[in-house]
N, C-alpha and C. Protein backbone atom coordinates (compact mmCIF):
# COMPACT_ATOMS: atom_id res chain seq x y z
N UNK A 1 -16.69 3.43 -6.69
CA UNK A 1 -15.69 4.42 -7.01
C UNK A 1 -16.30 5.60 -7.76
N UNK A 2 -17.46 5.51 -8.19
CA UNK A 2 -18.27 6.32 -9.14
C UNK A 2 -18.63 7.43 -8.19
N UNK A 3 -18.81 7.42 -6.71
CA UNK A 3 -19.38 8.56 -6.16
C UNK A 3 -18.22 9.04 -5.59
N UNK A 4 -16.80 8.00 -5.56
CA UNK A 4 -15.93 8.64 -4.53
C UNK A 4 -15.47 9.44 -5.73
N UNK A 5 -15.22 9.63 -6.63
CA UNK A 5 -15.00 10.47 -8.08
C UNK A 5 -15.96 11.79 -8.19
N UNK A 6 -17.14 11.44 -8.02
CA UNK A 6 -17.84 12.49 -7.46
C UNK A 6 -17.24 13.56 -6.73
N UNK A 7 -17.07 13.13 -5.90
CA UNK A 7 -16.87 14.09 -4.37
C UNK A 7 -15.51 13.96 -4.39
N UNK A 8 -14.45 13.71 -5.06
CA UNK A 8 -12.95 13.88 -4.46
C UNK A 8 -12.29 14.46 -6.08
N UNK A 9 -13.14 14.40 -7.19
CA UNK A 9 -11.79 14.50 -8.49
C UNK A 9 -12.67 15.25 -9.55
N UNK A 10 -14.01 15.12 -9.60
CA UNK A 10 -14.56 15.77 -10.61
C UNK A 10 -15.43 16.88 -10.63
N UNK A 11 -14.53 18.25 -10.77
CA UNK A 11 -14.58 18.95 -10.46
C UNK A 11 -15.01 19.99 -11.66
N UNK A 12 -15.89 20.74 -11.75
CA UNK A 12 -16.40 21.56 -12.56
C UNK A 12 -15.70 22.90 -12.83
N UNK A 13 -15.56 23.48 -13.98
CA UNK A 13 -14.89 24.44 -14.18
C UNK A 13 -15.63 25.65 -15.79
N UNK A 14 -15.47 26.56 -15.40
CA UNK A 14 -16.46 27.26 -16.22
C UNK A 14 -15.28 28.31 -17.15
N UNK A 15 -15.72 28.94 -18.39
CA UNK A 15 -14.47 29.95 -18.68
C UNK A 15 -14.86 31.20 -18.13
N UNK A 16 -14.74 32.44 -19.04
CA UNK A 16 -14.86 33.90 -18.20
C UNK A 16 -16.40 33.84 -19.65
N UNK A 17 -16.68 33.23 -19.99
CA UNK A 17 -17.91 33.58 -21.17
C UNK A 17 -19.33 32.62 -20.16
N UNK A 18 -18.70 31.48 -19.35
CA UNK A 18 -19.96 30.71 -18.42
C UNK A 18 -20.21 29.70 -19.25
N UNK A 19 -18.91 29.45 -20.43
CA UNK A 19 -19.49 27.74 -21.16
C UNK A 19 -18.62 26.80 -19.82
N UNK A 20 -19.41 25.85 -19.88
CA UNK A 20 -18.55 24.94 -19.31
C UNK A 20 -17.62 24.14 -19.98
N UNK A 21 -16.27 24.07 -19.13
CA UNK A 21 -14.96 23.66 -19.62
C UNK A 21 -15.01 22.08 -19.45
N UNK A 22 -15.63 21.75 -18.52
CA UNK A 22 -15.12 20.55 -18.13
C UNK A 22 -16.19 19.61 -18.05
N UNK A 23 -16.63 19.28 -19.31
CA UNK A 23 -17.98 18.83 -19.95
C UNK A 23 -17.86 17.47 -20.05
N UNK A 24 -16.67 16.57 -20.36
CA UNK A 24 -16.48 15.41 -20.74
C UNK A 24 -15.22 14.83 -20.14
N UNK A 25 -15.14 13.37 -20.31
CA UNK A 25 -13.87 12.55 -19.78
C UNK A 25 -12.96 12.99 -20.17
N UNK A 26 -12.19 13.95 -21.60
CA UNK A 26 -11.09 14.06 -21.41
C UNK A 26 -10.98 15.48 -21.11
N UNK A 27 -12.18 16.08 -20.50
CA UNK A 27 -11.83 17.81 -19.91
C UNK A 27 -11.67 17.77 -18.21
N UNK A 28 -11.99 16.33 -17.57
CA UNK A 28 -12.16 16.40 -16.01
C UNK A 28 -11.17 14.84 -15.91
N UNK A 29 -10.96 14.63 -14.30
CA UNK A 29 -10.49 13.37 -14.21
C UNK A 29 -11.42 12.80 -13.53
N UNK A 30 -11.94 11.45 -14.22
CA UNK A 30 -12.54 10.40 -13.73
C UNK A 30 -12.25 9.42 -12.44
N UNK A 31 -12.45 8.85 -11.72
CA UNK A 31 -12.23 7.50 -10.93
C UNK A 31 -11.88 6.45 -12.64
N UNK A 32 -10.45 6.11 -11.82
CA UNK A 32 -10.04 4.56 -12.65
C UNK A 32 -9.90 3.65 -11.57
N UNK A 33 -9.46 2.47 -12.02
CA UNK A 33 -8.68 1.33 -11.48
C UNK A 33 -8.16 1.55 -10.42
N UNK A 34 -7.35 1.97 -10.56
CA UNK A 34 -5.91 2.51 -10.03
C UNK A 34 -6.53 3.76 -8.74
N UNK A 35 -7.24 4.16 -8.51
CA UNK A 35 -7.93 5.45 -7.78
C UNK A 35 -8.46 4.24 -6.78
N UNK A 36 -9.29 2.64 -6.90
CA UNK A 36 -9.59 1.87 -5.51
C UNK A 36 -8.35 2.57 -4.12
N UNK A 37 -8.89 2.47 -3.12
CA UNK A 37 -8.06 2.45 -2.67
C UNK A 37 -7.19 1.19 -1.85
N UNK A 38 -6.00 0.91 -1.65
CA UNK A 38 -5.37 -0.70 -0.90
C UNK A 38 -5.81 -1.50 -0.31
N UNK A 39 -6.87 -0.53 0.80
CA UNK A 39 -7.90 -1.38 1.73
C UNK A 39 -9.20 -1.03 1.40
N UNK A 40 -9.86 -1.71 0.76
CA UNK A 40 -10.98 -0.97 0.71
C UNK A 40 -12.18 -2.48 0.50
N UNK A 41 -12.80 -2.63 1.88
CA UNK A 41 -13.96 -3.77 1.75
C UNK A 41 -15.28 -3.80 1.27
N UNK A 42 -15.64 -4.08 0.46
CA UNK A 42 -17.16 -4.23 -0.36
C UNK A 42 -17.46 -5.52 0.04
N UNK A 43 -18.66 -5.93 0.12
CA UNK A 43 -19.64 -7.16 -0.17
C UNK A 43 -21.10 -6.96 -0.62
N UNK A 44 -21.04 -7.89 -1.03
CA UNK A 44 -22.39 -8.00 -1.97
C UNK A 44 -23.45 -8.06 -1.20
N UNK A 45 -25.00 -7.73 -1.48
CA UNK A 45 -25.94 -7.91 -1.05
C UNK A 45 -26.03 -9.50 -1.14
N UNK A 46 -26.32 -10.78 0.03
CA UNK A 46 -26.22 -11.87 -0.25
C UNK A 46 -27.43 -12.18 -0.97
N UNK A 47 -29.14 -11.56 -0.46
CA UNK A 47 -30.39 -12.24 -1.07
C UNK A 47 -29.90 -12.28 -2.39
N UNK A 48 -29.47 -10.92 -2.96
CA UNK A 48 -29.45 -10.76 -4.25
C UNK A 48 -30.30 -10.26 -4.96
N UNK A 49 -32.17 -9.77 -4.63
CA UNK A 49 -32.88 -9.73 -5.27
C UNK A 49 -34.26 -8.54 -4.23
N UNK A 50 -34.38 -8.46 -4.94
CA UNK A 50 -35.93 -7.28 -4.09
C UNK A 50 -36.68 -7.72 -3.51
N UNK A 51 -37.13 -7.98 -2.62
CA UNK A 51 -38.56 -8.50 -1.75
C UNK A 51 -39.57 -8.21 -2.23
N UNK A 52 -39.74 -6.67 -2.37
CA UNK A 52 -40.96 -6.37 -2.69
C UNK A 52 -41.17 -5.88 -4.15
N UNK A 53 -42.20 -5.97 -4.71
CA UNK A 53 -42.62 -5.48 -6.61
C UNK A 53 -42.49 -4.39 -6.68
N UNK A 54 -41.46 -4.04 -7.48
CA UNK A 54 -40.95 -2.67 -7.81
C UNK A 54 -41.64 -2.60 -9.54
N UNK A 55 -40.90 -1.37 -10.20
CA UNK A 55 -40.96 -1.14 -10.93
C UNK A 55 -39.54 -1.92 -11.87
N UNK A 56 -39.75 -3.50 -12.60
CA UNK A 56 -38.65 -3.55 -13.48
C UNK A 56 -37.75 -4.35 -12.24
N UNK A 57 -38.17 -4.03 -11.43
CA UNK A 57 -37.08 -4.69 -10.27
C UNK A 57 -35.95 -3.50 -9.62
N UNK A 58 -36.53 -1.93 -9.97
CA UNK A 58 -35.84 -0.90 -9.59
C UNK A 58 -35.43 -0.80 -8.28
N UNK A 59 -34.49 -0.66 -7.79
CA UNK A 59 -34.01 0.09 -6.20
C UNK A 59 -34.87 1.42 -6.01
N UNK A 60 -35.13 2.11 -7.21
CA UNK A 60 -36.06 3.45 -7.08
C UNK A 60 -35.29 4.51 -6.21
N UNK A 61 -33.92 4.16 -6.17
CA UNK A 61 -33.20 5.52 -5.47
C UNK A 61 -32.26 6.35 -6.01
N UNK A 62 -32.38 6.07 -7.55
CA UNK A 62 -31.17 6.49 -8.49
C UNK A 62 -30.04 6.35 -8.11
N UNK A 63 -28.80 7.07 -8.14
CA UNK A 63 -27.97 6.38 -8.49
C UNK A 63 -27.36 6.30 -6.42
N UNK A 64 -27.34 5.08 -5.96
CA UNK A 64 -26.93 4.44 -5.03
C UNK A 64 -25.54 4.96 -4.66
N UNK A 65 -24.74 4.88 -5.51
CA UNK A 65 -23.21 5.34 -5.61
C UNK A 65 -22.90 6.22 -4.99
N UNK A 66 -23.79 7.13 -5.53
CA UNK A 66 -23.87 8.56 -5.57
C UNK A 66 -23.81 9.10 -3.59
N UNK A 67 -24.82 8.58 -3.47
CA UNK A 67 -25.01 9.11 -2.33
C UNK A 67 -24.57 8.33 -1.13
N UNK A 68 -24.37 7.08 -1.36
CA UNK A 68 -22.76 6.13 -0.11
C UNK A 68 -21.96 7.36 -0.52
N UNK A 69 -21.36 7.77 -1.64
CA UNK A 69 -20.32 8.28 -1.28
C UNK A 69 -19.89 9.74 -0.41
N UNK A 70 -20.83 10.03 -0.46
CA UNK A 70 -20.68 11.21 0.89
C UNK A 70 -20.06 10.58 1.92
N UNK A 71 -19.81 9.47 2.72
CA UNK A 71 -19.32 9.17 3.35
C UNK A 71 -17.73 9.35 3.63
N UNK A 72 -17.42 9.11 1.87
CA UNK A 72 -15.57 9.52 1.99
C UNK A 72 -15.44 11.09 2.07
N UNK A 73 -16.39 12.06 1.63
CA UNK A 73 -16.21 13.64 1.64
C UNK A 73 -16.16 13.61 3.73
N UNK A 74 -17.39 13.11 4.04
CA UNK A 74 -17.66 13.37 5.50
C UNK A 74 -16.00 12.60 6.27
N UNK A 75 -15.63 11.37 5.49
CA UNK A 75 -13.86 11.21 6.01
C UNK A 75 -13.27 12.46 5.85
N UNK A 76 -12.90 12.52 5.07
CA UNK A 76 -12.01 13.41 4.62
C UNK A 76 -11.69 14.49 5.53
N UNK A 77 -13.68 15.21 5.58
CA UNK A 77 -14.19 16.07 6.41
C UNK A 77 -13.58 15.93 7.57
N UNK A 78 -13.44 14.96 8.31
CA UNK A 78 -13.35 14.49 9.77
C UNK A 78 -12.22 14.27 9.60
N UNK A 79 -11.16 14.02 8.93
CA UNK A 79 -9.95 13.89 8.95
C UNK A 79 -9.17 15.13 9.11
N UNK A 80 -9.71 16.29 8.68
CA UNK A 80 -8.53 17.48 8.96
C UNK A 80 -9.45 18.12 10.05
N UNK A 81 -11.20 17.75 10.28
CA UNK A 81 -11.29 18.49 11.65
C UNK A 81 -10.39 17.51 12.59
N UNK A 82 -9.93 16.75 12.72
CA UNK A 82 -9.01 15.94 13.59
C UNK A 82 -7.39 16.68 13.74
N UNK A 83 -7.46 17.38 12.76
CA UNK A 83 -6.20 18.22 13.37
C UNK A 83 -6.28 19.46 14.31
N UNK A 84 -7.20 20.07 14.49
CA UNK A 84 -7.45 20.83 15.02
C UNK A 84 -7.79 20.64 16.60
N UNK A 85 -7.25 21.50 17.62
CA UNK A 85 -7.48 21.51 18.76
C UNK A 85 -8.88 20.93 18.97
N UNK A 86 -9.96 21.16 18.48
CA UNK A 86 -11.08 21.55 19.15
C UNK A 86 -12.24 20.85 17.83
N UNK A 87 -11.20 20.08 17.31
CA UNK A 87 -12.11 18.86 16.65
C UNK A 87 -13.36 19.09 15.94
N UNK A 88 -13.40 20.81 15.35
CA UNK A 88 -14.71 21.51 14.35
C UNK A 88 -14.42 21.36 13.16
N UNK A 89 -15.70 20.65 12.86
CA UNK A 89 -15.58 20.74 11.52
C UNK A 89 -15.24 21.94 10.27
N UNK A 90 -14.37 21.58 9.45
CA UNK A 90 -14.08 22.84 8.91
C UNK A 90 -15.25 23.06 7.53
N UNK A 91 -14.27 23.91 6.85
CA UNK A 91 -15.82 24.03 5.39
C UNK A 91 -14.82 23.42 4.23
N UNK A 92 -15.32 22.49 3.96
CA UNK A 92 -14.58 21.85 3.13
C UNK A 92 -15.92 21.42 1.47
N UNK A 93 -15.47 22.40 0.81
CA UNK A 93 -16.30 22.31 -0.40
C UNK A 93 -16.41 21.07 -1.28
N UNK A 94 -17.06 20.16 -1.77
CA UNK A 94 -17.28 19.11 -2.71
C UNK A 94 -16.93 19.45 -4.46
N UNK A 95 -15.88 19.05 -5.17
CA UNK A 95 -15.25 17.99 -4.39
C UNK A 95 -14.38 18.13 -3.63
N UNK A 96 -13.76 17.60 -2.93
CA UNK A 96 -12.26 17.43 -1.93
C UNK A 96 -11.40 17.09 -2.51
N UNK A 97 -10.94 17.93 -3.84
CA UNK A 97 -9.82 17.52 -4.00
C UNK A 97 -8.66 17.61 -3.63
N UNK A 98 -7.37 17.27 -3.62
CA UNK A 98 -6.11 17.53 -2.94
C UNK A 98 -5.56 18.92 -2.34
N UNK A 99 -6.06 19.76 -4.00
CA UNK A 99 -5.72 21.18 -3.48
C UNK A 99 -6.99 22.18 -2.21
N UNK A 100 -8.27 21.44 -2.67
CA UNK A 100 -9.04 22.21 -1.70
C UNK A 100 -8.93 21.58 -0.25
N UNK A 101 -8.03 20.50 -0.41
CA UNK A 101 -7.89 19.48 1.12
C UNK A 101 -6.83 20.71 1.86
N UNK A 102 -5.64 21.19 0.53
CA UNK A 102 -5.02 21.59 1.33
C UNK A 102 -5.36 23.19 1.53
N UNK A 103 -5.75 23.59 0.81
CA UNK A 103 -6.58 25.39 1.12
C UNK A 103 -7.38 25.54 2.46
N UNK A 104 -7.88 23.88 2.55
CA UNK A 104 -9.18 23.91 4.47
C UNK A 104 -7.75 24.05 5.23
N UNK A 105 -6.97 23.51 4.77
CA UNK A 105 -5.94 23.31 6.19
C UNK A 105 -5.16 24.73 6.39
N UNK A 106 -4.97 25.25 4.67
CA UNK A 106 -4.34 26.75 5.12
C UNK A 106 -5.41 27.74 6.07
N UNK A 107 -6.32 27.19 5.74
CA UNK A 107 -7.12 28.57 6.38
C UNK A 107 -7.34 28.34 7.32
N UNK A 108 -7.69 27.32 7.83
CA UNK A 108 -7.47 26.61 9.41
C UNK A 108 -6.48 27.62 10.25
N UNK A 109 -4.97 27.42 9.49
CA UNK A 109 -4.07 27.92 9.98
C UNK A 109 -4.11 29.35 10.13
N UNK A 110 -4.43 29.46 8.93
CA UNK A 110 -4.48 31.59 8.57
C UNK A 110 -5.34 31.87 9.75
N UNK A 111 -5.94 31.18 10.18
CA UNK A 111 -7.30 31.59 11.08
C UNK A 111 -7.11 31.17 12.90
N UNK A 112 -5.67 30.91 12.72
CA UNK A 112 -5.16 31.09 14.23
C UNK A 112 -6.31 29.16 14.64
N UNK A 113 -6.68 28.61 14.03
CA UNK A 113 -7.05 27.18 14.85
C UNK A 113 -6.35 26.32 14.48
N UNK A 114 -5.18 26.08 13.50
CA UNK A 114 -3.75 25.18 13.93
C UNK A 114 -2.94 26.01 13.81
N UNK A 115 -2.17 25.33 14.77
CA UNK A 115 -0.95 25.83 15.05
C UNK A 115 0.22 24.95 14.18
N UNK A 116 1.25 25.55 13.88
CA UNK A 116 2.31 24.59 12.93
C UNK A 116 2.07 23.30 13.14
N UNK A 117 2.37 23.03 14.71
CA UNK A 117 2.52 22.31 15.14
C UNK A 117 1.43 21.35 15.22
N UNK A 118 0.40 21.43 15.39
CA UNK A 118 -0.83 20.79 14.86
C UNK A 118 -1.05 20.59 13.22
N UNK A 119 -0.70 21.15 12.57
CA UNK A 119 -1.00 20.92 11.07
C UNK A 119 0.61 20.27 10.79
N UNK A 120 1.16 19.61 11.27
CA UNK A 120 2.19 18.78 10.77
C UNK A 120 2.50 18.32 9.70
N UNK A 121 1.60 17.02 9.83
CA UNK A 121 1.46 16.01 9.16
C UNK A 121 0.90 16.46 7.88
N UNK A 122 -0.23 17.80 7.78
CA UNK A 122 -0.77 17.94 6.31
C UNK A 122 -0.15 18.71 5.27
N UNK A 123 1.27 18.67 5.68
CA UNK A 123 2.35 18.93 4.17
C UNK A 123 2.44 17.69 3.37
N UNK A 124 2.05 16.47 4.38
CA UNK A 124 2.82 15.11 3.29
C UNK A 124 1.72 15.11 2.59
């Protein structure tokens, strides 16, 4: 949940001086509990353990999280190019949050590639 927080909620914000606003847990929103989503399948690595002599027993790829989670931005991604006639990917900036989910879809529209009628469903 640490990378899907990444890429869907924690979102950086600067003032008009260039300090950053949104420096800590209670200036941004984190991934909680409650943010898993209903279906969502994990399993464990079964060996459990490294094959080969690392450093400490390191993975050596920092943070793992981090970078599975591009996968839910590239959903997301693929979820509103799926509204569109012609199934292009749109530009959908990191993170994806709700409001920039729904700004790809206005401009989609503003931009003559959905039609009402194709962007339906992305009022709910």
């Amino acid at each position: 949940m640490q990378g899907a927080g990444w890429l869907t909620t924690e979102e950086l914000w600067w003032d008009g001086s260039g300090a950053l606003r949104t420096h800590a847990p209670s200036t941004y929103k984190i991934p909680v509990s409650s943010d898993v989503p209903e279906e969502f399948h994990v399993s464990i690595w079964e060996p459990g353990r490294n094959r080969e002599p690392t450093i400490h027993r390191s993975k050596a790829v920092g943070e793992p999280p981090l970078m599975l989670a591009i996968s839910v931005h590239s959903a997301i991604n693929q979820a509103i190019a799926s509204l569109a006639p012609d199934h292009a990917l749109p530009s959908l900036d990191a993170p994806a949050t709700p409001e920039r989910i729904l700004m790809c879809i206005q401009s989609l529209k503003s931009a003559g590639i959905l039609s009402a009628k194709d962007a339906k469903y992305s009022a709910h």
